[in-house]
Protein backbone atom coordinates (compact mmCIF):
# COMPACT_ATOMS: atom_id res chain seq x y z
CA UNK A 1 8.50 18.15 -38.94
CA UNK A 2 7.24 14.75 -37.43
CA UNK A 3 3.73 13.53 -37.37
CA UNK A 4 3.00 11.80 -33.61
CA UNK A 5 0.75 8.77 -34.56
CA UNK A 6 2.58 5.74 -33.11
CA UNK A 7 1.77 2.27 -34.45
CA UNK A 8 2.59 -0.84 -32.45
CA UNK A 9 3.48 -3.17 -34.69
CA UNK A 10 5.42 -6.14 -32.57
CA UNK A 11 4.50 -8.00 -29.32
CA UNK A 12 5.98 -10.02 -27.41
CA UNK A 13 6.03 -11.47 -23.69
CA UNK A 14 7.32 -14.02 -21.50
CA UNK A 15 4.65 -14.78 -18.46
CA UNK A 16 3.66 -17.46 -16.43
CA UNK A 17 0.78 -18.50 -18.78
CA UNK A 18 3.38 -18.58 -21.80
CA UNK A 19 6.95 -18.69 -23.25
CA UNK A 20 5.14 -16.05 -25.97
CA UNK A 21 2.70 -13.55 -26.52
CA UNK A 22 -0.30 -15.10 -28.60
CA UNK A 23 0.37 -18.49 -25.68
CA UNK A 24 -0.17 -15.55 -22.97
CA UNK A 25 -3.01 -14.30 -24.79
CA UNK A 26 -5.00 -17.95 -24.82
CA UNK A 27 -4.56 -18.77 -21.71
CA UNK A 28 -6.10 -15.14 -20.57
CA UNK A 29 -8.88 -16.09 -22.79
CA UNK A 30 -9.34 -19.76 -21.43
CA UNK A 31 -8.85 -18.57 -17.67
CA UNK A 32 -5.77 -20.19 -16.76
CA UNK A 33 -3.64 -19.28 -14.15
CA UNK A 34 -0.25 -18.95 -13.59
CA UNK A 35 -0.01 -19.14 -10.15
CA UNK A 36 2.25 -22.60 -8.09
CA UNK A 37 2.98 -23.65 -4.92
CA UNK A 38 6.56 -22.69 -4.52
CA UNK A 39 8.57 -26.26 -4.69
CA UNK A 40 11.74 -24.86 -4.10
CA UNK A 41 13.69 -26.29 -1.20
CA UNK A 42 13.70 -23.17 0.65
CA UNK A 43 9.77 -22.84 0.02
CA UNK A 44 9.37 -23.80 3.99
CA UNK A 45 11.61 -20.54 5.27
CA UNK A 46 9.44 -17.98 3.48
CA UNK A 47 5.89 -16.97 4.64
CA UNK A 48 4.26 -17.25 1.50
CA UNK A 49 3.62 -20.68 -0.28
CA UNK A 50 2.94 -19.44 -3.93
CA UNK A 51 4.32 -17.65 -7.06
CA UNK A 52 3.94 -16.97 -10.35
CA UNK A 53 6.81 -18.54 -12.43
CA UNK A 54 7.63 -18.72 -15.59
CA UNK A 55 6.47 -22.24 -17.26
CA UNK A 56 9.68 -22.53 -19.06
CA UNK A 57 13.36 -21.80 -18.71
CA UNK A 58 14.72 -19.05 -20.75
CA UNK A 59 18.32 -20.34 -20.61
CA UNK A 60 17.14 -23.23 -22.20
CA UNK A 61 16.10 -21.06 -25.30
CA UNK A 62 19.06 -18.32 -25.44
CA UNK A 63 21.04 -21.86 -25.30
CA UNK A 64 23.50 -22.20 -22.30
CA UNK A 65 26.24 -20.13 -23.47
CA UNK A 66 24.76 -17.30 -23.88
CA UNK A 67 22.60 -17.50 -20.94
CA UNK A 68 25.56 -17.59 -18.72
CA UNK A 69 26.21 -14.03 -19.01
CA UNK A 70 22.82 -13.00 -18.21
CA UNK A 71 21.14 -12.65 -15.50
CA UNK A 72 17.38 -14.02 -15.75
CA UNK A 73 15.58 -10.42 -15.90
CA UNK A 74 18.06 -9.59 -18.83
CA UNK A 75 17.12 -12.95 -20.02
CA UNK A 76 13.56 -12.75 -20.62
CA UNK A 77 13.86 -9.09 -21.92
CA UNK A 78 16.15 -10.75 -24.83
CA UNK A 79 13.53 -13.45 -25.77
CA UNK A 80 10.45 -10.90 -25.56
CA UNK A 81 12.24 -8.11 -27.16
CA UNK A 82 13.54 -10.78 -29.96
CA UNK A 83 9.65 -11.93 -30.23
CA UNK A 84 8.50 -8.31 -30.61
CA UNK A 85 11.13 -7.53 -33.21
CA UNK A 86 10.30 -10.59 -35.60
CA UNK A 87 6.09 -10.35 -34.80
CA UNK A 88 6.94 -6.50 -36.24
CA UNK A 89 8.87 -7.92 -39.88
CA UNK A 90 12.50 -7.33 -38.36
CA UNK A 91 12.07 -3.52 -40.01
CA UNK A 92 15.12 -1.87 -41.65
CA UNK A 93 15.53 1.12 -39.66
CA UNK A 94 19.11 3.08 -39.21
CA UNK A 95 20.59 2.22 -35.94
CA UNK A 96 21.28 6.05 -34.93
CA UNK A 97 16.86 6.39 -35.43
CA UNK A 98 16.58 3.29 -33.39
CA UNK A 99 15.56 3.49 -29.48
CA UNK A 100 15.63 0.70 -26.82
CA UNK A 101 13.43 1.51 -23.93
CA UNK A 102 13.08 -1.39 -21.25
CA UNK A 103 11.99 -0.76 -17.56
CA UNK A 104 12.41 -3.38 -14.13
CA UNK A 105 11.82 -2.71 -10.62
CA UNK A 106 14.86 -4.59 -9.50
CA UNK A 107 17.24 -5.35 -12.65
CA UNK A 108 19.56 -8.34 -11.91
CA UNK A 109 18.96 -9.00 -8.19
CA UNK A 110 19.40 -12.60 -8.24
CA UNK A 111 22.61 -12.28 -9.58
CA UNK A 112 23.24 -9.12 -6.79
CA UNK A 113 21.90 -12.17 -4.24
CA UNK A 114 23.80 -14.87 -5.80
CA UNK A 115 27.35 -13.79 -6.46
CA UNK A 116 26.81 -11.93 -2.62
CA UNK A 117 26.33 -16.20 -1.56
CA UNK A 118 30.04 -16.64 -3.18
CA UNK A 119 31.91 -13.97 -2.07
CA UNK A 120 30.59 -14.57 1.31
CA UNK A 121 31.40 -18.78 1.45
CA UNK A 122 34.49 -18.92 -1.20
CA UNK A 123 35.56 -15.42 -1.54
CA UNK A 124 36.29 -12.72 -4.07
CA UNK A 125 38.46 -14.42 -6.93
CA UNK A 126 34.96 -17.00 -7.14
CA UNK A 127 32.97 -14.28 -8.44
CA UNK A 128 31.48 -14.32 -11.87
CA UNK A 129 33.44 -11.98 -14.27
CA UNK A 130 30.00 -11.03 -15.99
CA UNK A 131 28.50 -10.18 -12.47
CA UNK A 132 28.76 -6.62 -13.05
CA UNK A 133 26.85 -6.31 -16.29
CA UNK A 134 24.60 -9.05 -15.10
CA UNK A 135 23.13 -7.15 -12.07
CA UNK A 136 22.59 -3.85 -13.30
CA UNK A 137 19.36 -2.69 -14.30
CA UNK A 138 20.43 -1.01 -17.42
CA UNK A 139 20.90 -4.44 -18.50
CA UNK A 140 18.18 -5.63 -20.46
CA UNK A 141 18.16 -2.35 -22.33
CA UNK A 142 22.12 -3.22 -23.39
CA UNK A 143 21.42 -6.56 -24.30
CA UNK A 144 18.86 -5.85 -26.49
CA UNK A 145 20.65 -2.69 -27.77
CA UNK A 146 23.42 -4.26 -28.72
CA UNK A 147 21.60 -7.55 -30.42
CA UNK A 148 19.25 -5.05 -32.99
CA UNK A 149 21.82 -2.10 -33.76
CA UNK A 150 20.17 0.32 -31.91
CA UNK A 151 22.09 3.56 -31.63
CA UNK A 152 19.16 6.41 -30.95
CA UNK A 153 19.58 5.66 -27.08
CA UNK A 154 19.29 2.82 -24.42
CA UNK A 155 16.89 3.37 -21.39
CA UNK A 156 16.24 2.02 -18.18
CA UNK A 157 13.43 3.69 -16.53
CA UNK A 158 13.19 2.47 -12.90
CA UNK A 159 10.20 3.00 -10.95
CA UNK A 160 9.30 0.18 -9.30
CA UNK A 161 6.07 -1.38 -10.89
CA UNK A 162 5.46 1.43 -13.21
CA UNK A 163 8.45 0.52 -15.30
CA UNK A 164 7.36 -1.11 -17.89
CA UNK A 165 5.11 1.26 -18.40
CA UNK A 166 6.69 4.40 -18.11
CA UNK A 167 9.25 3.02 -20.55
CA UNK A 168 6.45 2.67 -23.47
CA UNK A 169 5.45 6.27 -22.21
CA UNK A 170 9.42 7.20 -22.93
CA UNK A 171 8.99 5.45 -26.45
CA UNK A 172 6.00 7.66 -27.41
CA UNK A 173 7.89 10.73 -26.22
CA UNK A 174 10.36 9.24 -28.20
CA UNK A 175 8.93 9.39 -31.75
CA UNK A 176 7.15 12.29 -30.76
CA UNK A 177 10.53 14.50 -30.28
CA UNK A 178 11.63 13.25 -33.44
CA UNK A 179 14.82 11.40 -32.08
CA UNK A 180 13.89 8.19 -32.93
CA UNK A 181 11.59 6.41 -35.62
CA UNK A 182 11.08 2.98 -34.09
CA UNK A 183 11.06 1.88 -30.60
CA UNK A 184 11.23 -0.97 -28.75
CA UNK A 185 9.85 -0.75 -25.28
CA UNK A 186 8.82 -2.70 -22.45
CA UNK A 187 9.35 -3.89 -18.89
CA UNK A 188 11.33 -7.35 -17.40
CA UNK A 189 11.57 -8.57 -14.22
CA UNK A 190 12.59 -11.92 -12.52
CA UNK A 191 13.53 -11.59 -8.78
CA UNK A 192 11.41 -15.02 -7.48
CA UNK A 193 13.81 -15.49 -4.17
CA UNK A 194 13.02 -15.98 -0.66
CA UNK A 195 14.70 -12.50 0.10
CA UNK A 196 12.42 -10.71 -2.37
CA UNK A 197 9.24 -12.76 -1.31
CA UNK A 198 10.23 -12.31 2.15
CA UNK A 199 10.78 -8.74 2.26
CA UNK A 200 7.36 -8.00 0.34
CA UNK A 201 5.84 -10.26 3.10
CA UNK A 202 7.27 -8.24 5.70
CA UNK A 203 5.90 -5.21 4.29
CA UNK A 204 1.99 -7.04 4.20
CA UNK A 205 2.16 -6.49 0.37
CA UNK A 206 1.91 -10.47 -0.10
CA UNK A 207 -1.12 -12.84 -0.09
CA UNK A 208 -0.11 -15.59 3.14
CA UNK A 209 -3.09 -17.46 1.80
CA UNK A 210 -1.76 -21.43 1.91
CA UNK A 211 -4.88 -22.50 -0.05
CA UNK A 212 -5.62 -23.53 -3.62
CA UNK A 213 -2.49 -21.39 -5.32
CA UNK A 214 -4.86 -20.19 -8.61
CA UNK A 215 -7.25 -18.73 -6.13
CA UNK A 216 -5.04 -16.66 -4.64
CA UNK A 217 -4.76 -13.62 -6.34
CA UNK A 218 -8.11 -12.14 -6.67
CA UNK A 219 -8.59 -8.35 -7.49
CA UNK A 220 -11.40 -6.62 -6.70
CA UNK A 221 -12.80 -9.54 -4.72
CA UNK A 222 -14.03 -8.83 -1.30
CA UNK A 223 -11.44 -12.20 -0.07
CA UNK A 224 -8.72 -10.53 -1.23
CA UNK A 225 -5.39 -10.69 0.65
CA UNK A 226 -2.26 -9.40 -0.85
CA UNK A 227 -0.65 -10.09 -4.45
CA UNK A 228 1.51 -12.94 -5.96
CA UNK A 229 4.55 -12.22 -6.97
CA UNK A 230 5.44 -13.35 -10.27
CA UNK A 231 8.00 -13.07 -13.08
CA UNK A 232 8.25 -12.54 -17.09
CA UNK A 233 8.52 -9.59 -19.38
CA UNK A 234 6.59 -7.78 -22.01
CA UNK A 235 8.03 -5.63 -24.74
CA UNK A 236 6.06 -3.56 -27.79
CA UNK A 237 7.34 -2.52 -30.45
CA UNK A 238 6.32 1.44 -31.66
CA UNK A 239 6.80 3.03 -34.96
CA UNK A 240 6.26 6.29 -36.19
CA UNK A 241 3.50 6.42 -38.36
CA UNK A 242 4.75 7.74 -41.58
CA UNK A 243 7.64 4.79 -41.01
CA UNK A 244 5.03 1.77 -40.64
CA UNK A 245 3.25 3.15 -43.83
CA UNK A 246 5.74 3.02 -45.91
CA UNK A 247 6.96 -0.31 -45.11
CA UNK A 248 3.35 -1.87 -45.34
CA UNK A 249 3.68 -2.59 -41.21
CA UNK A 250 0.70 -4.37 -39.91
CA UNK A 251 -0.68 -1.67 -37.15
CA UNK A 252 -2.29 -3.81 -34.43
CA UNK A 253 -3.03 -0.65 -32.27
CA UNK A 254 -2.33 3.03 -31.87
CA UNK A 255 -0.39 4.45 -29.06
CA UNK A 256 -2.29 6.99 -28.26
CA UNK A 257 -1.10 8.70 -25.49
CA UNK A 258 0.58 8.24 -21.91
CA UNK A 259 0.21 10.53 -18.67
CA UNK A 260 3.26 9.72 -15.92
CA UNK A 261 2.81 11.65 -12.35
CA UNK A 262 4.32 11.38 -9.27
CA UNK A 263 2.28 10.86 -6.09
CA UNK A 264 5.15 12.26 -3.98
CA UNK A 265 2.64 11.41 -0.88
CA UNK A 266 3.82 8.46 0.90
CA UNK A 267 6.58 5.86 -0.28
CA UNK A 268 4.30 3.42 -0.55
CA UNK A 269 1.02 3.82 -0.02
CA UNK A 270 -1.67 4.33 -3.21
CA UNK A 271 -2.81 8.21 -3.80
CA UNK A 272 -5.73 8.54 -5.67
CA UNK A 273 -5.23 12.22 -7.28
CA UNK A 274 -2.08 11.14 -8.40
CA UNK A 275 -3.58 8.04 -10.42
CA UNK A 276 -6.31 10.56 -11.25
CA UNK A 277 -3.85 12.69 -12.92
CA UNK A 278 -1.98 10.16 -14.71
CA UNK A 279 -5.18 8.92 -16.21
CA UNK A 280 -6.47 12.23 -17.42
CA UNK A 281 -3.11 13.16 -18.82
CA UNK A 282 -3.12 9.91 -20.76
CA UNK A 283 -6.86 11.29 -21.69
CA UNK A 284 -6.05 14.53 -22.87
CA UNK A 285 -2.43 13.44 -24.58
CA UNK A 286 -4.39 10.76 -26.82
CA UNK A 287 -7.05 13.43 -27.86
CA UNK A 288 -9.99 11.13 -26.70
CA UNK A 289 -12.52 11.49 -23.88
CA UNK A 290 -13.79 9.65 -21.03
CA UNK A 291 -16.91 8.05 -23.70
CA UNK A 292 -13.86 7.04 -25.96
CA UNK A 293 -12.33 4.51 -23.13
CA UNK A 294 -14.20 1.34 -23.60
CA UNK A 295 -11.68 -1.25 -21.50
CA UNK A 296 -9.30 -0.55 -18.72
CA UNK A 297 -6.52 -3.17 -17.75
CA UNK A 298 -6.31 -1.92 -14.38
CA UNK A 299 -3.13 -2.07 -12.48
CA UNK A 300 -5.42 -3.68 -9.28
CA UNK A 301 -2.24 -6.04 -7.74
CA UNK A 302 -5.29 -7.93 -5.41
CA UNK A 303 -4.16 -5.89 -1.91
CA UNK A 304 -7.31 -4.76 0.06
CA UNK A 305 -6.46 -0.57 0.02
CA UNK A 306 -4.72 -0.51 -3.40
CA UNK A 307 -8.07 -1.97 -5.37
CA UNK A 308 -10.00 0.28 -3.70
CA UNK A 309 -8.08 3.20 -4.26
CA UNK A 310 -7.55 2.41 -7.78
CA UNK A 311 -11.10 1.63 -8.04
CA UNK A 312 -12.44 5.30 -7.35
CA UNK A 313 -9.73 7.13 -9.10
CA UNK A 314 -11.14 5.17 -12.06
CA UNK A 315 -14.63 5.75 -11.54
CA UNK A 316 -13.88 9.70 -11.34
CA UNK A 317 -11.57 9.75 -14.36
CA UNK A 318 -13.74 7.41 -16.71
CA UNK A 319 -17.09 6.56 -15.10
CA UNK A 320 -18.29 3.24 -14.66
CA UNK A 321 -19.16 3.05 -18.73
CA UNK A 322 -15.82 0.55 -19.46
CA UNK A 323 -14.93 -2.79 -18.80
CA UNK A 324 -12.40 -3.08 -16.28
CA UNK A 325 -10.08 -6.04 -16.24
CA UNK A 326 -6.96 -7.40 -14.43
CA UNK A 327 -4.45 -9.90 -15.52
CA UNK A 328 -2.86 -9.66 -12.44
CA UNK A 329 -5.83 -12.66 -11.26
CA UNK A 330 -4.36 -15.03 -13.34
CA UNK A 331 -0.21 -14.21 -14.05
CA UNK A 332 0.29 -12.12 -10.81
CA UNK A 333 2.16 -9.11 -9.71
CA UNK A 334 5.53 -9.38 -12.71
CA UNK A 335 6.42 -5.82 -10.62
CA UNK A 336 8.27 -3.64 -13.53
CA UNK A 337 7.16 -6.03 -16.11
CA UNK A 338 3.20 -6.03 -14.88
CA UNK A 339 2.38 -2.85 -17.20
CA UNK A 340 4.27 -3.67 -20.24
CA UNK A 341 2.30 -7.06 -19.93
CA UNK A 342 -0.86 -5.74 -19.41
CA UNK A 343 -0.32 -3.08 -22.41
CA UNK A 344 0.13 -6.33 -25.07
CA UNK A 345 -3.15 -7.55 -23.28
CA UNK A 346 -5.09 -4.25 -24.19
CA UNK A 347 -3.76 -4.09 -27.67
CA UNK A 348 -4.58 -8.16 -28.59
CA UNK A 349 -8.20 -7.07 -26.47
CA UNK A 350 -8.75 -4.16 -29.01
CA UNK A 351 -6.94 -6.12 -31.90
CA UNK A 352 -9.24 -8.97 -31.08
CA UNK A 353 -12.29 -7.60 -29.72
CA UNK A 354 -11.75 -10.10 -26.57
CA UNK A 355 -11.46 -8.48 -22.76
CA UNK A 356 -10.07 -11.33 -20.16
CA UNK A 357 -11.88 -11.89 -17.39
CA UNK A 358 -10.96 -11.25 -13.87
CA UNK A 359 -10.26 -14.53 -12.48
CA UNK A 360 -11.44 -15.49 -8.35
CA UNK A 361 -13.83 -12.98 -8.42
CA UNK A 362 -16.61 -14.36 -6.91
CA UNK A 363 -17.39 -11.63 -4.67
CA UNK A 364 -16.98 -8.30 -5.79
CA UNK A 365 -16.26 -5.82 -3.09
CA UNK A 366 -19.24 -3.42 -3.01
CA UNK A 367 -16.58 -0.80 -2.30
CA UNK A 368 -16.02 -0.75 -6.23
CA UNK A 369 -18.30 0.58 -8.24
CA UNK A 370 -17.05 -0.70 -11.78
CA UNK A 371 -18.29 -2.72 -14.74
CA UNK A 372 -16.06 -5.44 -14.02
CA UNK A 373 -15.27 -8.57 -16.14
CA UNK A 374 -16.27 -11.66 -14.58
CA UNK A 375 -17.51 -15.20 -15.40
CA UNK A 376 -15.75 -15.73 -19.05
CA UNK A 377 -14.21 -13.25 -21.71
CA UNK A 378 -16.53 -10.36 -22.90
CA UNK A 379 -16.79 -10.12 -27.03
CA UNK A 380 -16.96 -6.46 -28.53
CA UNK A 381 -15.51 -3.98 -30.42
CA UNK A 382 -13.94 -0.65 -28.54
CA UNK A 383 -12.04 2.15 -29.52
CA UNK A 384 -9.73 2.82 -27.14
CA UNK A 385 -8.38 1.10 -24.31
CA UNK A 386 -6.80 2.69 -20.60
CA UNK A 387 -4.06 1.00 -18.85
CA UNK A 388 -2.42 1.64 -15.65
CA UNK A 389 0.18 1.07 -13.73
CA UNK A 390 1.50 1.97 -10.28
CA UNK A 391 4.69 1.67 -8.59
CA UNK A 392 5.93 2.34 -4.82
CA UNK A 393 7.56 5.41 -4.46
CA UNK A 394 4.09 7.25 -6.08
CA UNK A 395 5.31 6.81 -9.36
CA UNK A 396 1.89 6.88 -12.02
CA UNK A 397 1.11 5.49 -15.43
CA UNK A 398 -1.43 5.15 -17.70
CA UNK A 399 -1.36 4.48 -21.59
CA UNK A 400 -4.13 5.23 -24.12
CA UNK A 401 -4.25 2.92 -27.28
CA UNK A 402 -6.63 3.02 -29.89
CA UNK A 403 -7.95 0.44 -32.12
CA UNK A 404 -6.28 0.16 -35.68
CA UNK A 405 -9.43 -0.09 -36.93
């Protein structure tokens, strides 16, 4: 009844290079990083000294009033989700065949953290009346629900920093079912605290590195100590084929496919045949081969085993025939956002013909046997592009787009 070509038609994002997608995209291009010393006044009781914020306030764009019911996660999905909607023409689409899919690792946990700080020093009847709403993760899926019409279903996948991405894999499956003709799909997160930072510290997932903050996060690079945690969101929006036709949609990529496994190994450890399996699922559900995939945006968060792992799982899925990037060098780890982020990279890379290029890597580890990106962006044309995304827990995802072309 349905054909199962899915356009992407809108982009947007909120990262720490930009307060939108094509200012995201430019700074990829020029090399700019995200990364800051934290400034904060309780930068001295955590053991890292930098993030990944955003360079803006989204409260300050939502407007204050708004903004107070919000928590900052539901925040930025609002503004990216609100950028993808009008980069796609604002289509006309019934409500009841209109699907909001937006992932997070965390949802509202700095409101969870906050309003815990009042009830603890001035008691119950000083909590927010919006806390509820503003800490749950199905959150940014509501809000942007709500603001677009969209009746075909809300969802909130939530698998740590697979999110984002398994929620554009939901969108495919989406339009593919036939319950929905347009989707709009991505991944949010905002959860820069010293709890968060010092819990992923605890755990050794962090970089402790106290030198120059944009050298910090450097995948694939034999220095490498640990990611940067960041913050932003990314959302895409997908349309059944047959429905971007007829309303003269500009296509700027093809979801192709998407493969989702579950490493159910070790909670959070990487697992190699369970990336391996994601990625050939992705293969096989987009139609293409390993030849097809020209780029991969690898998921590669900068932590000594996970690159490595990640690393051979894509050398035995797809060879060492692409070119291999990782926005994580320059915008950090945005957790359930990260994939949805690095999906609007591979479409502008195929839309474009432009792949980033892996910023601080200055000394590849021999341990990776990869074309990797390095020294300045790399000019092309490519079919299809691979992107992945892992999450602790052993939850697996990897997208397949295709050129428009």
């Amino acid at each position: 009844m349905y054909d199962d070509a899915v356009a992407v038609t809108g982009l947007g994002a909120l990262t720490p290079l930009g307060m939108d997608a094509a200012t995201t995209w430019e700074g990829l291009l020029a090399g700019d990083s995200g990364v800051r010393r934290i400034e904060e006044e309780w930068a001295g009781e955590v053991p890292v000294s930098v993030a990944a914020p955003l360079p803006g306030d989204p409260a300050e764009l939502l407007g204050r009033v708004q903004a107070r019911k919000l928590d900052r996660c539901e925040q930025v999905a609002l503004l990216a989700a609100r950028e993808a909607w009008q980069h796609a023409g604002a289509p006309q689409v019934e409500g009841t065949r209109l699907a909001v899919v937006i992932g997070t690792g965390t949802g509202g946990v700095l409101t969870t953290l906050g309003q815990d700080d009042t009830y603890e020093r001035s008691g119950a009847r000083r909590l927010s009346p919006y806390a509820v709403p503003m800490l749950m993760p199905n959150g940014p899926a509501a809000w942007v629900s709500m603001e677009l019409g969209a009746k075909a279903g809300a969802h909130t996948p939530v698998s740590a920093c697979a999110s984002g991405s398994e929620a554009i894999a939901a969108g495919l499956d989406l339009i593919r079912a036939g319950r929905a003709d347009v989707v709009v799909a991505g991944g949010a997160e905002a959860c820069l605290h010293p709890f968060t930072l010092s819990a992923f510290a605890q755990m050794k997932a962090l970089s402790v590195d106290d030198g120059e903050p944009a050298a910090v996060s450097r995948p694939f690079d034999a220095g490498r100590s640990g990611f940067v945690m960041g913050e932003g969101a990314g959302i895409v929006v997908l349309e059944r084929a047959s429905f971007a036709r007829a309303r003269a949609a500009r296509v700027h990529a093809w979801l192709a496919g998407a493969g989702v496994s579950s490493s159910a190994a070790h909670i959070t450890a990487s697992d190699a045949e369970g990336q391996t399996q994601a990625m050939r699922t992705a293969l096989a559900s987009a139609g293409v081969t390993a030849a097809d995939i020209g780029v991969v945006q690898a998921h590669a968060t900068s932590t000594p085993s996970g690159d490595v792992v990640e690393a051979e799982a894509i050398a035995t899925v797809v060879g060492d025939g692409a070119a291999v990037t990782a926005v994580k060098s320059q915008i950090g780890h945005l957790c359930g956002a990260s994939g949805a982020v690095a999906a609007v990279a591979a479409v502008l890379g195929l839309r474009e013909g432009a792949v980033p290029a892996i910023r601080n890597l200055d000394h590849p580890d021999p341990a990776v046997s990869l074309d990797l990106v390095k020294g300045g962006p790399r000019r092309g044309s490519w079919g299809a592009a691979l992107t992945n995304a892992f999450g602790f827990g052993g939850h697996n995802v990897s997208l397949v787009f295709r050129a428009a072309a």
